[in-house]
C-alpha atoms as a PDB file:
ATOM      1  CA  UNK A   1      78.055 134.824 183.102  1.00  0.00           C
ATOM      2  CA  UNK A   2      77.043 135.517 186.538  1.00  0.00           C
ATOM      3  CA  UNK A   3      73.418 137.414 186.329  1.00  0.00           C
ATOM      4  CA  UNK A   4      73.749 140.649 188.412  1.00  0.00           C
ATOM      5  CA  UNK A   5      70.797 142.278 191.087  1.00  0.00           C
ATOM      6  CA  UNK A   6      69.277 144.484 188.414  1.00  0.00           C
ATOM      7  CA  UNK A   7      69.368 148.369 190.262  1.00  0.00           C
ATOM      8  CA  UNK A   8      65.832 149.846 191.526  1.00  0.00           C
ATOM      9  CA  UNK A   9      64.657 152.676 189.987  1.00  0.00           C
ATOM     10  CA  UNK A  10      65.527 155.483 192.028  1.00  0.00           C
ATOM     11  CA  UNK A  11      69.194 153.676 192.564  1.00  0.00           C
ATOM     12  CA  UNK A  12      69.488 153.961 188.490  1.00  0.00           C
ATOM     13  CA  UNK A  13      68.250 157.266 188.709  1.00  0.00           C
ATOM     14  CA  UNK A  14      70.994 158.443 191.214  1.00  0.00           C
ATOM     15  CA  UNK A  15      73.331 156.626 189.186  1.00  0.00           C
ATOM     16  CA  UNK A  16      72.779 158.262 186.493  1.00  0.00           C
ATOM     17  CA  UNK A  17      73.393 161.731 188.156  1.00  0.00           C
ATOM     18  CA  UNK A  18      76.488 160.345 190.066  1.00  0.00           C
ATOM     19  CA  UNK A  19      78.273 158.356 187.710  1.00  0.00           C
ATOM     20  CA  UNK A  20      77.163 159.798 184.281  1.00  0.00           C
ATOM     21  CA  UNK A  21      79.077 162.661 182.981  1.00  0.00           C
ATOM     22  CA  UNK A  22      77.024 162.397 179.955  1.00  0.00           C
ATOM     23  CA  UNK A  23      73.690 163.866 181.081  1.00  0.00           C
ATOM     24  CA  UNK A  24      72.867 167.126 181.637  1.00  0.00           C
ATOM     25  CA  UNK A  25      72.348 165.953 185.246  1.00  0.00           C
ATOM     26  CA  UNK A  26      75.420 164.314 185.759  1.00  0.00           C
ATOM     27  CA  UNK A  27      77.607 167.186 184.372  1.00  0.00           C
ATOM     28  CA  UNK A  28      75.848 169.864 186.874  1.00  0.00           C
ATOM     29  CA  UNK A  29      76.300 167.395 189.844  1.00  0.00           C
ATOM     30  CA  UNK A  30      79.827 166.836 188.957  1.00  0.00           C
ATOM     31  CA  UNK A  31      80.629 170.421 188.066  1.00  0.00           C
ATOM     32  CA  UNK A  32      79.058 171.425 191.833  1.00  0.00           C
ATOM     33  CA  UNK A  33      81.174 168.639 193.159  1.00  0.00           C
ATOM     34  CA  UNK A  34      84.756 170.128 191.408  1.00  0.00           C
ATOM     35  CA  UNK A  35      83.889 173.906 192.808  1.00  0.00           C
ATOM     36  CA  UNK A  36      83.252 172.292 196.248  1.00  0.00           C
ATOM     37  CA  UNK A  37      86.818 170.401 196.214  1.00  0.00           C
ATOM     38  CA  UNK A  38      88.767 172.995 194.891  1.00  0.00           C
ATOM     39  CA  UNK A  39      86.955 175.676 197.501  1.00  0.00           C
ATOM     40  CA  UNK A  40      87.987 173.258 200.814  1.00  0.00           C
ATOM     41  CA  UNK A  41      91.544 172.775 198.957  1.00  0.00           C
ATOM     42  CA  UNK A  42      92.443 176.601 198.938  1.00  0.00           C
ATOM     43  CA  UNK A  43      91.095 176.476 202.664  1.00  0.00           C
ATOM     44  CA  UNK A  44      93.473 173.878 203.431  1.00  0.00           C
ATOM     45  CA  UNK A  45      96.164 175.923 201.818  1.00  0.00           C
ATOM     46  CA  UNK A  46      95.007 179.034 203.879  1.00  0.00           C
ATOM     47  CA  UNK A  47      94.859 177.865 206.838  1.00  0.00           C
ATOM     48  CA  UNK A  48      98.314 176.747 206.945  1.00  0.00           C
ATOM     49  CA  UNK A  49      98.828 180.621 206.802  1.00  0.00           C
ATOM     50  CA  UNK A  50      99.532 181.663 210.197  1.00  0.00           C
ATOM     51  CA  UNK A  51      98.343 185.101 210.036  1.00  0.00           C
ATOM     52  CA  UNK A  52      95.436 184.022 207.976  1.00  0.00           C
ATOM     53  CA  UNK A  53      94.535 181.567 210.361  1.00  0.00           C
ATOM     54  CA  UNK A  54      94.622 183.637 213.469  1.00  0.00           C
ATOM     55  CA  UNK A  55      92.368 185.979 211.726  1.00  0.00           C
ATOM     56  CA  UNK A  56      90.192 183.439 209.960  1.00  0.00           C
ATOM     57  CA  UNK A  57      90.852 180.024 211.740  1.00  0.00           C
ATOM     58  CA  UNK A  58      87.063 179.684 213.166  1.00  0.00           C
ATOM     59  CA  UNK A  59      85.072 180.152 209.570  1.00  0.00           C
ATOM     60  CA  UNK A  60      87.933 177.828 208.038  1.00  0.00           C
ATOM     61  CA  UNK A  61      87.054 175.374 210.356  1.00  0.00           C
ATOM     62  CA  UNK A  62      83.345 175.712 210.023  1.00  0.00           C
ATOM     63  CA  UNK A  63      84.068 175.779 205.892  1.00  0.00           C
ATOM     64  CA  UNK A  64      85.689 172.668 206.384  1.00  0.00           C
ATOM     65  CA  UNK A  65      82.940 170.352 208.291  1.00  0.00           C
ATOM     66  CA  UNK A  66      80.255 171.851 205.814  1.00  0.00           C
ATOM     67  CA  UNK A  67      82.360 170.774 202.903  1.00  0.00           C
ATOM     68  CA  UNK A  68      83.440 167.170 204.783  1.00  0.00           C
ATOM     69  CA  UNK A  69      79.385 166.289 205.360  1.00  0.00           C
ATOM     70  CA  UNK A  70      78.691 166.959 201.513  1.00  0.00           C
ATOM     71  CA  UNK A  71      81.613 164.852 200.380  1.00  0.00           C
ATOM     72  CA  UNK A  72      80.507 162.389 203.753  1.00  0.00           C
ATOM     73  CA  UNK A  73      76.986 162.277 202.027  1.00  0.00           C
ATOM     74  CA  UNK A  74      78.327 162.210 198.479  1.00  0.00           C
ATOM     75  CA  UNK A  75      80.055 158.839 199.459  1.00  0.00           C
ATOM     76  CA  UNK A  76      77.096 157.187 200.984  1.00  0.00           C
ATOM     77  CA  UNK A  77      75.035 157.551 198.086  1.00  0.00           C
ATOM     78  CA  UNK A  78      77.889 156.587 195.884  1.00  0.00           C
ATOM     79  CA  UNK A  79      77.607 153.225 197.949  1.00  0.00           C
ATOM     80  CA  UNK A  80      73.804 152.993 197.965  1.00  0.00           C
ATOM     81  CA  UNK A  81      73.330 153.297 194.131  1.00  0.00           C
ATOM     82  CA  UNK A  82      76.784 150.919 192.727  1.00  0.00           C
ATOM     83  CA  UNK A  83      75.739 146.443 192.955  1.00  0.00           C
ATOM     84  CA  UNK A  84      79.183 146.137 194.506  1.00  0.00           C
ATOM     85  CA  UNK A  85      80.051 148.484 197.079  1.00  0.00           C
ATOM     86  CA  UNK A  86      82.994 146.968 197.836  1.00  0.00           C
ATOM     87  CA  UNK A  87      84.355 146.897 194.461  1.00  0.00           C
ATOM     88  CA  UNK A  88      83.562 150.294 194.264  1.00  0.00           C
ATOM     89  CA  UNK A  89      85.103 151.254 197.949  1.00  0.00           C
ATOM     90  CA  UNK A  90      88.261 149.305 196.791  1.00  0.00           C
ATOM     91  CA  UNK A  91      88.250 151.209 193.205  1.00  0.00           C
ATOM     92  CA  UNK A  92      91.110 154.000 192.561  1.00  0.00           C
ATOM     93  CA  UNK A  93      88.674 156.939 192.701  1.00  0.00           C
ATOM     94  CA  UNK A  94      86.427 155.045 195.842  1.00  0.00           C
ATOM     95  CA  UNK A  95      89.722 155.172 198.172  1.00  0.00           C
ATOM     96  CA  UNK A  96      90.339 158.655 197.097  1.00  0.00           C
ATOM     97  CA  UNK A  97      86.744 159.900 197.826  1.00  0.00           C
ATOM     98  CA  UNK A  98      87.598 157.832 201.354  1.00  0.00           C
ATOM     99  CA  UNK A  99      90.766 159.958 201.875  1.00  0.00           C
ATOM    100  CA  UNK A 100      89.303 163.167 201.273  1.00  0.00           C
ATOM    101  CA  UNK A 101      86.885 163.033 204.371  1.00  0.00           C
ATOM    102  CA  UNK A 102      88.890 160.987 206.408  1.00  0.00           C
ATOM    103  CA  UNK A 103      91.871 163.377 208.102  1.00  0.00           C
ATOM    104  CA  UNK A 104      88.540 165.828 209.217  1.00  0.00           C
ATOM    105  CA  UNK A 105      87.096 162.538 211.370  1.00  0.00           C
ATOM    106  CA  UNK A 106      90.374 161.402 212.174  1.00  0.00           C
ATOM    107  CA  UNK A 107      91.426 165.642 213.098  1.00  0.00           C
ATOM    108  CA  UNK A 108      89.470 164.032 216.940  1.00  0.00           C
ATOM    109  CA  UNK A 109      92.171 161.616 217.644  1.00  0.00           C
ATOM    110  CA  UNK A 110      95.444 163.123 215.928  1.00  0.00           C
ATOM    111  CA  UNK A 111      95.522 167.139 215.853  1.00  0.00           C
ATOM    112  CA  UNK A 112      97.174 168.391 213.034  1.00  0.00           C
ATOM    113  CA  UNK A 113      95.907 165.630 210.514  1.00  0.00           C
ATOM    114  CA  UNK A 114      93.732 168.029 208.593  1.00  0.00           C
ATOM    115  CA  UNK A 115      96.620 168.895 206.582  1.00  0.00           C
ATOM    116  CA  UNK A 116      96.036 165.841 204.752  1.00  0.00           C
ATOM    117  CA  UNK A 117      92.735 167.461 203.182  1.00  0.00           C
ATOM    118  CA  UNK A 118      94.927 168.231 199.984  1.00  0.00           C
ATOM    119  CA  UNK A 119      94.591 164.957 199.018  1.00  0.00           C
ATOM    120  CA  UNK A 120      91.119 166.070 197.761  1.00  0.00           C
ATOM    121  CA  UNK A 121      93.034 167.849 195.235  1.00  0.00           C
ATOM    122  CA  UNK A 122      93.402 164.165 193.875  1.00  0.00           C
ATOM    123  CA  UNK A 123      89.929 164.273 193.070  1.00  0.00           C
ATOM    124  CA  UNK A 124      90.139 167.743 190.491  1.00  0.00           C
ATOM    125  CA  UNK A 125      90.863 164.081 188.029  1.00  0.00           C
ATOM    126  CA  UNK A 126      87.193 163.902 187.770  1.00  0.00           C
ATOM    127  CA  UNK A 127      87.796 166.886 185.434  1.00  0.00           C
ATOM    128  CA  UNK A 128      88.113 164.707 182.815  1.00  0.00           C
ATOM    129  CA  UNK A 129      85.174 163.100 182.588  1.00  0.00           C
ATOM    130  CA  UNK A 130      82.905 166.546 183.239  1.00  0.00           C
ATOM    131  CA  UNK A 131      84.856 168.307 180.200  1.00  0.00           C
ATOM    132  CA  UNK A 132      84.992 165.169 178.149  1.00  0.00           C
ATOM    133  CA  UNK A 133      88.264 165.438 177.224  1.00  0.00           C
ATOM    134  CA  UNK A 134      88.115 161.892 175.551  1.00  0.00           C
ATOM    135  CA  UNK A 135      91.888 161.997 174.549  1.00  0.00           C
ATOM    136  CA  UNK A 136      92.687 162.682 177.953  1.00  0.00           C
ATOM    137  CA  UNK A 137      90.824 159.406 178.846  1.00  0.00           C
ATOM    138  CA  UNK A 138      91.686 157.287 176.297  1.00  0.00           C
ATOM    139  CA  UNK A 139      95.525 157.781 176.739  1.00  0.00           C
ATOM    140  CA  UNK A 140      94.835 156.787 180.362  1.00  0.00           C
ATOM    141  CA  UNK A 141      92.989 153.644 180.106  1.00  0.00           C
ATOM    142  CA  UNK A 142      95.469 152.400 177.101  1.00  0.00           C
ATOM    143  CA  UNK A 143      98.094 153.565 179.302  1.00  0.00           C
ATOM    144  CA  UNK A 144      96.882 151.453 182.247  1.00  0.00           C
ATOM    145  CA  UNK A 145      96.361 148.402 179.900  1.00  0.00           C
ATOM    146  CA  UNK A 146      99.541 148.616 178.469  1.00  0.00           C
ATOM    147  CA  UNK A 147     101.097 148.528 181.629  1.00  0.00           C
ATOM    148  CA  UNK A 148      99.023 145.280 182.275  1.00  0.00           C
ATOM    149  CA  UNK A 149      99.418 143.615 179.401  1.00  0.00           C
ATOM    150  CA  UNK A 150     103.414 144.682 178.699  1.00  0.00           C
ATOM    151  CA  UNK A 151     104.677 143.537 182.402  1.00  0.00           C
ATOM    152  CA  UNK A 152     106.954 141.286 181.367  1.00  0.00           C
ATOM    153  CA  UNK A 153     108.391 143.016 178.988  1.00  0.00           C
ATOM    154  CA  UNK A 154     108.635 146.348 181.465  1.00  0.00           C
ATOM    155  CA  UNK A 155     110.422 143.615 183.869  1.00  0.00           C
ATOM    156  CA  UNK A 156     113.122 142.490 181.069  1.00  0.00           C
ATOM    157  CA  UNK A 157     113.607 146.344 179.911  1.00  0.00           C
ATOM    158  CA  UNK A 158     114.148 147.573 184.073  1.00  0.00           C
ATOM    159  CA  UNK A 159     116.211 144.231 184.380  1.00  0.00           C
ATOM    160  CA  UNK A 160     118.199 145.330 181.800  1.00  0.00           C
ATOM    161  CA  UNK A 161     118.751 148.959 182.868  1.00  0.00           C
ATOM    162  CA  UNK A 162     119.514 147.108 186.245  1.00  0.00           C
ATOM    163  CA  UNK A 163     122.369 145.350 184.362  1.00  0.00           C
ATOM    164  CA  UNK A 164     123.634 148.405 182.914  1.00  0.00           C
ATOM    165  CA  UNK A 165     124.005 150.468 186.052  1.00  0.00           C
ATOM    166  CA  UNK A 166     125.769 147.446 187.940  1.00  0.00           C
ATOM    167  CA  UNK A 167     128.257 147.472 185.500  1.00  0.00           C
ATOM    168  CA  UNK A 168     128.808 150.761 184.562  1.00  0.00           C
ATOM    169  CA  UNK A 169     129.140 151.573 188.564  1.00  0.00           C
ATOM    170  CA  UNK A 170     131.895 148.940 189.327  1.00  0.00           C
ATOM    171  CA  UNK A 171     133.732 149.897 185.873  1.00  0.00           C
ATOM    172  CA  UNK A 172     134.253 153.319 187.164  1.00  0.00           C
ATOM    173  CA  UNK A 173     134.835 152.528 191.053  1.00  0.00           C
ATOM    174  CA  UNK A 174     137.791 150.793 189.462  1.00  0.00           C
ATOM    175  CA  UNK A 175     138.617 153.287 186.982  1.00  0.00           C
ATOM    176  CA  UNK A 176     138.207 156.530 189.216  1.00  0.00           C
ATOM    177  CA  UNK A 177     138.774 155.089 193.078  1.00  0.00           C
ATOM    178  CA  UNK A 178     138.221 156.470 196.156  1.00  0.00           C
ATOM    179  CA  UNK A 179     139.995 159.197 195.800  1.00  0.00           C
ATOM    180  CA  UNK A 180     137.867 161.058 193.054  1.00  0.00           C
ATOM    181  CA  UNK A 181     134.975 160.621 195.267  1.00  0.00           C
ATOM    182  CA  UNK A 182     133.617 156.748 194.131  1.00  0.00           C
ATOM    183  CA  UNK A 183     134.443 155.422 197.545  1.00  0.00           C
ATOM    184  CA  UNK A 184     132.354 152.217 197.148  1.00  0.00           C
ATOM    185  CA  UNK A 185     130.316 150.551 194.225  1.00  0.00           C
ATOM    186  CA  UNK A 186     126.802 150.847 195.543  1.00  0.00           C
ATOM    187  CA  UNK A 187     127.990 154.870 195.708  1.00  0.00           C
ATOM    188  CA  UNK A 188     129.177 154.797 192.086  1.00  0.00           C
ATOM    189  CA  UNK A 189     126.116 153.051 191.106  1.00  0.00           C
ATOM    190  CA  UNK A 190     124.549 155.776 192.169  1.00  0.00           C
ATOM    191  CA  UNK A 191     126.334 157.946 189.940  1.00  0.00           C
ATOM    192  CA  UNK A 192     125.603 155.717 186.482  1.00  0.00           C
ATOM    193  CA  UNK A 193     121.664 155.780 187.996  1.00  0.00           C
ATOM    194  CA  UNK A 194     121.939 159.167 187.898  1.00  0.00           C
ATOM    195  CA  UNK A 195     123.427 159.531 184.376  1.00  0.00           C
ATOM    196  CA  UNK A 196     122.051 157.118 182.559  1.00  0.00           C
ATOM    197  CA  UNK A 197     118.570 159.056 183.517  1.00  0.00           C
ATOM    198  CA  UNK A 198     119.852 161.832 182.556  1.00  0.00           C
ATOM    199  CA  UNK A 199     119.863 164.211 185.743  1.00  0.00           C
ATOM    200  CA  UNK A 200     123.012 164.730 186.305  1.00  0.00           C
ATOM    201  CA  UNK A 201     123.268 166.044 189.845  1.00  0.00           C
ATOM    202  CA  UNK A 202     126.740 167.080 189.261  1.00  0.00           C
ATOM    203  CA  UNK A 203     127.676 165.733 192.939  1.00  0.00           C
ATOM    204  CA  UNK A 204     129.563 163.168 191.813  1.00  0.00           C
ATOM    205  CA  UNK A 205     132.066 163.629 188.418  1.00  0.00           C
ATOM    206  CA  UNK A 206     134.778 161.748 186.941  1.00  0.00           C
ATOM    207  CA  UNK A 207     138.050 162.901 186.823  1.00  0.00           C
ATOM    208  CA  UNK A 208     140.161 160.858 184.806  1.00  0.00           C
ATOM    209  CA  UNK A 209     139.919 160.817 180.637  1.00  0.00           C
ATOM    210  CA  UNK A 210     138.761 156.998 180.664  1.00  0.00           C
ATOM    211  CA  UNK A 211     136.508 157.765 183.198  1.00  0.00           C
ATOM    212  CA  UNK A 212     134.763 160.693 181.362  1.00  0.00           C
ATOM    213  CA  UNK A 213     134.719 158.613 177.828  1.00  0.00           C
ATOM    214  CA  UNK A 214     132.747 155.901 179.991  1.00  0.00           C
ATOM    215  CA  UNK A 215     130.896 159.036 181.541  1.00  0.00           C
ATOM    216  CA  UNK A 216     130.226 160.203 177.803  1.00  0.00           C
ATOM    217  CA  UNK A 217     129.099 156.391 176.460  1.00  0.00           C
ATOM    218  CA  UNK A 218     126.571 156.178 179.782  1.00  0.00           C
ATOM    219  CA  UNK A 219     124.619 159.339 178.475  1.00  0.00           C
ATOM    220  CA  UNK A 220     124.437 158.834 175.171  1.00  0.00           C
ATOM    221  CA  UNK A 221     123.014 155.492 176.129  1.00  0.00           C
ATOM    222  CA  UNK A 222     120.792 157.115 178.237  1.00  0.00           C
ATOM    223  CA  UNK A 223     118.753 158.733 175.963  1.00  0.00           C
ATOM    224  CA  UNK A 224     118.495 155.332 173.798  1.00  0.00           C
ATOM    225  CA  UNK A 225     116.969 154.212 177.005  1.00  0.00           C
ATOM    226  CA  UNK A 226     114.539 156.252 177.223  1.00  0.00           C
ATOM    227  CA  UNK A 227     113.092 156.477 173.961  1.00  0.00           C
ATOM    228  CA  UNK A 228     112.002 152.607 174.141  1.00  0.00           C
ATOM    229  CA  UNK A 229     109.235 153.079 176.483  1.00  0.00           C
ATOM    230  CA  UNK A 230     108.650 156.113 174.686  1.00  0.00           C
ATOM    231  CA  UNK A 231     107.958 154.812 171.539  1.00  0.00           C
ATOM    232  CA  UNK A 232     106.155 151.599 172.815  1.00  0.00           C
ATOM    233  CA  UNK A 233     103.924 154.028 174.756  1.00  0.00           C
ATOM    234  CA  UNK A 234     103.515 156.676 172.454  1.00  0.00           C
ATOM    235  CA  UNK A 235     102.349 154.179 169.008  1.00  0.00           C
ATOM    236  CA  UNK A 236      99.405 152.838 172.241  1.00  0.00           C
ATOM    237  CA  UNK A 237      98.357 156.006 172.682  1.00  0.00           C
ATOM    238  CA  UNK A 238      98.082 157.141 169.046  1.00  0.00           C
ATOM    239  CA  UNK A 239      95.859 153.742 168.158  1.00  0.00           C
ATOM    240  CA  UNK A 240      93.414 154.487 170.951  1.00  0.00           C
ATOM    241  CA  UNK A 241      92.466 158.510 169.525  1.00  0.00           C
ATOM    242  CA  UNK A 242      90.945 156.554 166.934  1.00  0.00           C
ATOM    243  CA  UNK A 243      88.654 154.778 169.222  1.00  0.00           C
ATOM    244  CA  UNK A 244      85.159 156.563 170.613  1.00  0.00           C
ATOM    245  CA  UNK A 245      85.729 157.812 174.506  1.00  0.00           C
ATOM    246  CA  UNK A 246      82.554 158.180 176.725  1.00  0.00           C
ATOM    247  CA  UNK A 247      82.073 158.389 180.426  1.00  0.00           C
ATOM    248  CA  UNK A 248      79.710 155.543 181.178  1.00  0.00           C
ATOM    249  CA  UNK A 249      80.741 153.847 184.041  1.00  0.00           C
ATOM    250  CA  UNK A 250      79.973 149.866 184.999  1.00  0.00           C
ATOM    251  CA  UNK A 251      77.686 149.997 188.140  1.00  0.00           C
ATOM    252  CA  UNK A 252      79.844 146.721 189.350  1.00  0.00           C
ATOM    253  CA  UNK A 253      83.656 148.110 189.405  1.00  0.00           C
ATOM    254  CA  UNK A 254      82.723 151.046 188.002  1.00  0.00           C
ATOM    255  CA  UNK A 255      85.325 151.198 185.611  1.00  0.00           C
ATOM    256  CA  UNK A 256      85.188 154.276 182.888  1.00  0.00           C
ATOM    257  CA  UNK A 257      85.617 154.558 179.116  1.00  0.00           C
ATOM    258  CA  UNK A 258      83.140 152.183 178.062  1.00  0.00           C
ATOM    259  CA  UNK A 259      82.329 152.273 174.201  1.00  0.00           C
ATOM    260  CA  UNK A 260      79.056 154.378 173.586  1.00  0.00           C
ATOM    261  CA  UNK A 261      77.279 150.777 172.271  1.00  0.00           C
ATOM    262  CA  UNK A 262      78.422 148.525 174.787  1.00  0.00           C
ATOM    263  CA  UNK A 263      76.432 146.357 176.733  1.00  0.00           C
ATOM    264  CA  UNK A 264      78.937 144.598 179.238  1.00  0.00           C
ATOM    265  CA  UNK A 265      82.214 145.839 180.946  1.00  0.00           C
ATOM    266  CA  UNK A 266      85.000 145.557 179.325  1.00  0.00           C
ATOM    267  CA  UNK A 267      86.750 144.924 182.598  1.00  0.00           C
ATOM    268  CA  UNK A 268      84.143 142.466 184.852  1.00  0.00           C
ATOM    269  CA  UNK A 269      81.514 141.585 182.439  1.00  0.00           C
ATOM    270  CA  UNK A 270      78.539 142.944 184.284  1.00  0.00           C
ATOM    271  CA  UNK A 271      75.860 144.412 182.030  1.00  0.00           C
ATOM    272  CA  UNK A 272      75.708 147.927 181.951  1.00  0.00           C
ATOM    273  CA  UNK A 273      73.012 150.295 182.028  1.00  0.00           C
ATOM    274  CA  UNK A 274      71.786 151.250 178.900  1.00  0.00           C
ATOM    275  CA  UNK A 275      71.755 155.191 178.563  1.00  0.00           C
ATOM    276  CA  UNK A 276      68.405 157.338 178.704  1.00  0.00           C
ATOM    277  CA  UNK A 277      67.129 158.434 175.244  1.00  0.00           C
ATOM    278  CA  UNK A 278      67.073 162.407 175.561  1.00  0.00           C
ATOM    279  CA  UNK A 279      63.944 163.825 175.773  1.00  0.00           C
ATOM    280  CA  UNK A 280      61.565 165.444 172.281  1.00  0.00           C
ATOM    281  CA  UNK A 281      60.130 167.856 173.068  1.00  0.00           C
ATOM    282  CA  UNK A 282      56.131 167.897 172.631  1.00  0.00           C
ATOM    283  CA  UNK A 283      54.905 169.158 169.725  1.00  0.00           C
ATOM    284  CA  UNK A 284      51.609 170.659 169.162  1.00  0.00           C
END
């Protein structure tokens, strides 16, 4: 195992407040940071008003550059206190914190581009680890690895829907024709995508009896279809709310749901920091 640049103090002692939902620190410093995205994401929403902005367009603006210089500082010091800045810069929520104060700076070049401040909404997922909500968590990280782990069997199952919708859209190009509307087969494989997931548009209908028995067969199937990722999904999701949910975070990918008495990633392998015993208070 590769030994990692142990942090300095005061870069552990950001951490801690950054990363850590677990700490009375952490939770105030993320609870600050979800009022300040959700305040610049109603301003977004505002200003899009045109009589609000006429009225209010100058303070929105001003809201917005205070707001984009926290979240600009926020991301600095996210960089200064991870060992890989790059695998945190490259990480899902370390492109999203990117996004968010990117369309101000880029507002200079491209008018109009401040629009894309929304996509700070994306960041409200932080939620999760400030409340804790540990089944929330855990259904997303099994989720993620079953998706990892089950890819070939996720490429045989769409390969196989694939199949289905081929045939199912030349069967009823032949059966219905041109003349009830399947003028082609890509068109009437649209129409057996569309049933066999169930949405049923209602754009495109047989007309003949064969052609609604096949209809009838394709949605029946449909549901079948759906319930196998279903299940597969749902019996993951159920054997990981037996397993113990915390926000510690790896300071080298800094990848989340660590197990409270872990000492490496689960993910990289870097040691992680052990947490700070809470305080006793002194007795006299």
């Amino acid at each position: 195992m590769v030994e990692q640049t142990p942090l300095r103090p005061w870069q552990r002692r950001l951490y801690t407040v950054i990363f850590e939902a677990d700490t009375p620190a952490g939770r105030a410093f993320d609870v600050g940071l979800l009022v300040l995205i959700a305040v610049s994401v109603v301003a977004v929403l505002l200003e899009s008003v045109e009589g609000f902005r006429a009225r209010y367009g100058d303070v929105m603006r001003w809201v917005e550059w205070g707001i984009t210089g926290i979240f600009t500082v926020e991301y600095v010091l996210r960089l200064a206190c991870v060992r890989s800045r790059w695998g945190y810069a490259t990480s899902f929520f370390g492109v999203v914190d990117l996004l968010a104060i990117a369309p101000t700076y880029l507002g200079w070049l491209w008018p109009g581009s401040q629009s894309l401040l929304v996509i700070r909404a994306l960041r409200l997922l932080r939620l999760f680890r400030v409340l804790k909500l540990g089944h929330f968590l855990s259904e997303a990280n099994l989720l993620l690895t079953a998706l990892r782990s089950g890819r070939r069997k996720v490429s045989v199952f769409l390969g196989t829907v694939l199949v289905i919708v081929l045939i199912l859209g030349s069967v009823m190009y032949l059966v219905e024709g041109p003349e009830h509307g399947f003028t082609s087969i890509p068109r009437s494989v649209y129409w057996a995508v569309v049933t066999v997931t169930t949405v049923g548009y209602g754009d495109l209908a047989p007309q003949t009896v064969l052609g609604q028995f096949i209809a009838a067969i394709a949605m029946v199937m449909g549901y079948s279809i759906i319930a196998v990722p279903t299940g597969i999904f749902t019996a993951e999701i159920m054997e990981a709310a037996r397993r113990p949910i915390t926000t510690r975070t790896c300071p080298e990918c800094t990848s989340e749901g660590h197990a409270p008495g872990a000492r490496y990633c689960q993910d990289c392998g870097a040691r992680l920091l052990r947490p700070q015993p809470p305080e006793t208070p002194p007795t006299g």
